[in-house]
C-alpha atoms as a PDB file:
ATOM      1  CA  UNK A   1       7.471  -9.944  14.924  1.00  0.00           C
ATOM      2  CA  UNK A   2       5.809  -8.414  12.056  1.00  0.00           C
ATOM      3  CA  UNK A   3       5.914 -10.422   8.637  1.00  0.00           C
ATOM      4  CA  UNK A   4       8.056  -7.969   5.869  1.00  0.00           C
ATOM      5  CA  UNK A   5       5.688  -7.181   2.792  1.00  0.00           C
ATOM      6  CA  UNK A   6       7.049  -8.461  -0.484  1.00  0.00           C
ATOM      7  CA  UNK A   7       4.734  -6.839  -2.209  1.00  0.00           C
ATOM      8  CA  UNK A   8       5.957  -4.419  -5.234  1.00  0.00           C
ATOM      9  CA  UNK A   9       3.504  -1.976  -6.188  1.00  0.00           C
ATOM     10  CA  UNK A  10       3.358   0.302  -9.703  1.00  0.00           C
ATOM     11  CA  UNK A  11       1.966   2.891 -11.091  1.00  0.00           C
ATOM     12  CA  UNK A  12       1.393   2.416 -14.884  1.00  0.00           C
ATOM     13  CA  UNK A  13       0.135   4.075 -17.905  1.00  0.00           C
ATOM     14  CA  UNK A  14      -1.104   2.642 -21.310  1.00  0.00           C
ATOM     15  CA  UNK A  15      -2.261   4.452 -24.562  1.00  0.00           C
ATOM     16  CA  UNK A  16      -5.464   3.131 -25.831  1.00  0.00           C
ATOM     17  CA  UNK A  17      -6.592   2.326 -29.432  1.00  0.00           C
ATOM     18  CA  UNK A  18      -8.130   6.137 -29.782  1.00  0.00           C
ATOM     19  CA  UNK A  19      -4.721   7.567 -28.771  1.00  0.00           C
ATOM     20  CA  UNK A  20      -5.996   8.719 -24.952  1.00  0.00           C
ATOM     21  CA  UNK A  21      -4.202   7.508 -22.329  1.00  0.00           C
ATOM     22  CA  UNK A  22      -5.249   5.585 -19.066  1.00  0.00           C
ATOM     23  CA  UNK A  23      -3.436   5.630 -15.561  1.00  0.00           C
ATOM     24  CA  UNK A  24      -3.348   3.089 -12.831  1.00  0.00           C
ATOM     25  CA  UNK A  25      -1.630   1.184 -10.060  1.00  0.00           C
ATOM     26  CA  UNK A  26      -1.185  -2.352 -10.006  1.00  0.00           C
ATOM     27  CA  UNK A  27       0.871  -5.176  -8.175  1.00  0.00           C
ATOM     28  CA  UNK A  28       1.631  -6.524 -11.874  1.00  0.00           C
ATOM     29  CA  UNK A  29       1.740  -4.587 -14.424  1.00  0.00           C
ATOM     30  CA  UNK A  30       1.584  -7.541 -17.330  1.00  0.00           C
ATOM     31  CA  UNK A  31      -1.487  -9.054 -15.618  1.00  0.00           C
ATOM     32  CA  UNK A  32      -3.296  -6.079 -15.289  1.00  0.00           C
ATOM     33  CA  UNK A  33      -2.977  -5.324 -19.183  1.00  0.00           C
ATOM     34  CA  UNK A  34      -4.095  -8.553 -20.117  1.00  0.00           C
ATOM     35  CA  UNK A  35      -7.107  -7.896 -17.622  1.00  0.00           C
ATOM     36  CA  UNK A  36      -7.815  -4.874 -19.491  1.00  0.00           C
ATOM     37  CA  UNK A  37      -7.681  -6.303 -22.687  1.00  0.00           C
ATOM     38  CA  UNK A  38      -9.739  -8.843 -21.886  1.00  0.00           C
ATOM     39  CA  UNK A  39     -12.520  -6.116 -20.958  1.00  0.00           C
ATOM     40  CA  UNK A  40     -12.190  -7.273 -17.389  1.00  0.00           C
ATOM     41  CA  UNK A  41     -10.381  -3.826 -16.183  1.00  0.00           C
ATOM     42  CA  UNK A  42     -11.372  -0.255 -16.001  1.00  0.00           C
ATOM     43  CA  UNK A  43     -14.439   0.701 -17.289  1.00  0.00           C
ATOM     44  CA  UNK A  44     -12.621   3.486 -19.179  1.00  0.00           C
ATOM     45  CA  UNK A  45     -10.794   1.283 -21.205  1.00  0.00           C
ATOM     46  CA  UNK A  46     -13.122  -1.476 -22.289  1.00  0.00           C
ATOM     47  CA  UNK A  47     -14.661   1.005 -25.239  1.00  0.00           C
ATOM     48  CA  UNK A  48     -10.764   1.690 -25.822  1.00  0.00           C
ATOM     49  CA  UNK A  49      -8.963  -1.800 -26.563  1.00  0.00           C
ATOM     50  CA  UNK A  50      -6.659  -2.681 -27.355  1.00  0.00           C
ATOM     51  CA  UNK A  51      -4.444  -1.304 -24.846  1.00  0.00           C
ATOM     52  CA  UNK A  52      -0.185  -1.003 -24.899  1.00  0.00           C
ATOM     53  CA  UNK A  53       1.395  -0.890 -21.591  1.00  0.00           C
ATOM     54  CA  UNK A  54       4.125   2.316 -21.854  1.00  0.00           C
ATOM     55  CA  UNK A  55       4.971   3.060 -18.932  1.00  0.00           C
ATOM     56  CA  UNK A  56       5.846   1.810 -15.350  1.00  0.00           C
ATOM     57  CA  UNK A  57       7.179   3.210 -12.405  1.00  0.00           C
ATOM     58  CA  UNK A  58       8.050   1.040  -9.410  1.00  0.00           C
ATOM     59  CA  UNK A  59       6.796   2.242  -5.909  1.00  0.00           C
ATOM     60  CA  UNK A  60       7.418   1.484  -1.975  1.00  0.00           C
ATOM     61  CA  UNK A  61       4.302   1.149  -0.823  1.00  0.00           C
ATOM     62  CA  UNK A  62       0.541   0.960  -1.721  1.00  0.00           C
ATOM     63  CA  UNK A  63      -0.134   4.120  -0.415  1.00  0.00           C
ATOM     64  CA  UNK A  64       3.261   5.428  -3.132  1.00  0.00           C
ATOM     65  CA  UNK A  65       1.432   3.810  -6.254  1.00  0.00           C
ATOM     66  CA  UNK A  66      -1.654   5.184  -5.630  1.00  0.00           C
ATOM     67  CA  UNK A  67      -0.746   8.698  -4.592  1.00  0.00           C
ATOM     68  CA  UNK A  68       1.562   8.471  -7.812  1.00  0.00           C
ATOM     69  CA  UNK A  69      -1.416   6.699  -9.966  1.00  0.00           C
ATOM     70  CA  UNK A  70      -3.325  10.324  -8.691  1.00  0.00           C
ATOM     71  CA  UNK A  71      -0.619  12.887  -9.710  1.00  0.00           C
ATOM     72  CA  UNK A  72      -0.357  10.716 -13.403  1.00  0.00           C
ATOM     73  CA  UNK A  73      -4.022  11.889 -13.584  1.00  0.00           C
ATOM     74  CA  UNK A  74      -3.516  15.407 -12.898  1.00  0.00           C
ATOM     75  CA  UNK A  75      -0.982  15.656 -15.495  1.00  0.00           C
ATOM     76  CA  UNK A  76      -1.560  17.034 -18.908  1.00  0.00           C
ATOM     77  CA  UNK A  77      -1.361  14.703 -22.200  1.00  0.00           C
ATOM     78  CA  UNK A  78       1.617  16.634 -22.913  1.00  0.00           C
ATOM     79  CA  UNK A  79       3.847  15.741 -19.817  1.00  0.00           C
ATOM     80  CA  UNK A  80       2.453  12.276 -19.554  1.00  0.00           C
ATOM     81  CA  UNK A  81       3.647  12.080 -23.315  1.00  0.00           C
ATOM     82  CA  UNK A  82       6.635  13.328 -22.551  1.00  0.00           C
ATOM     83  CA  UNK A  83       6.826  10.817 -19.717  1.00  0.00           C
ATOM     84  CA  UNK A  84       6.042   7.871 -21.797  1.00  0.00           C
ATOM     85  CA  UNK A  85       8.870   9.301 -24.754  1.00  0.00           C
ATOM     86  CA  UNK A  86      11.280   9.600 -21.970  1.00  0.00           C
ATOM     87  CA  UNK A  87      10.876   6.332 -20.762  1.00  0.00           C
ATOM     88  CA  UNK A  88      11.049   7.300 -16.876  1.00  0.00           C
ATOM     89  CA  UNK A  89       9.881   4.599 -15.420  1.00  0.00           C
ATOM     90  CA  UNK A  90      11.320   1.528 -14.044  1.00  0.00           C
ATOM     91  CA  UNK A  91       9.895  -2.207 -14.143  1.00  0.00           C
END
């Protein structure tokens, strides 16, 4: 019998000091700000702190969060603005 995975996965956005905003996946969304500002996540962000977590969106699986985390990416500043003001997202 295979164990069931408890494991929630996100995809997550925060808006850095200069304005720009960063996207990612995580298992914990809290954590993984506080990693970045510490300096101790992306590179992109370390020359950016502080960071503000603004938006989350709970997925499925792994393979969800990071396919999400890759179509957050593609989108312009303007939707992922838009996002963020809408607050779609769940957490």
């Amino acid at each position: 019998m295979k164990a069931e995975n408890t494991t929630q996965y996100y995809a997550y956005m925060l808006r850095c000091a200069d304005g720009t905003i960063y996207s990612g996946y995580t298992t914990d969304p809290n954590r993984r700000t506080a990693l970045h500002n510490k300096g101790k996540g992306a590179k992109y962000t370390r020359s950016r702190l502080p960071v503000e977590l603004v938006f989350v969106e709970r997925c499925a699986t792994k393979r969800e969060a990071l396919q999400r985390e890759a179509a957050l990416k593609r989108l312009s500043r303007g939707e992922k603005l838009s996002l963020i003001e809408q607050g779609n997202g769940s957490f």
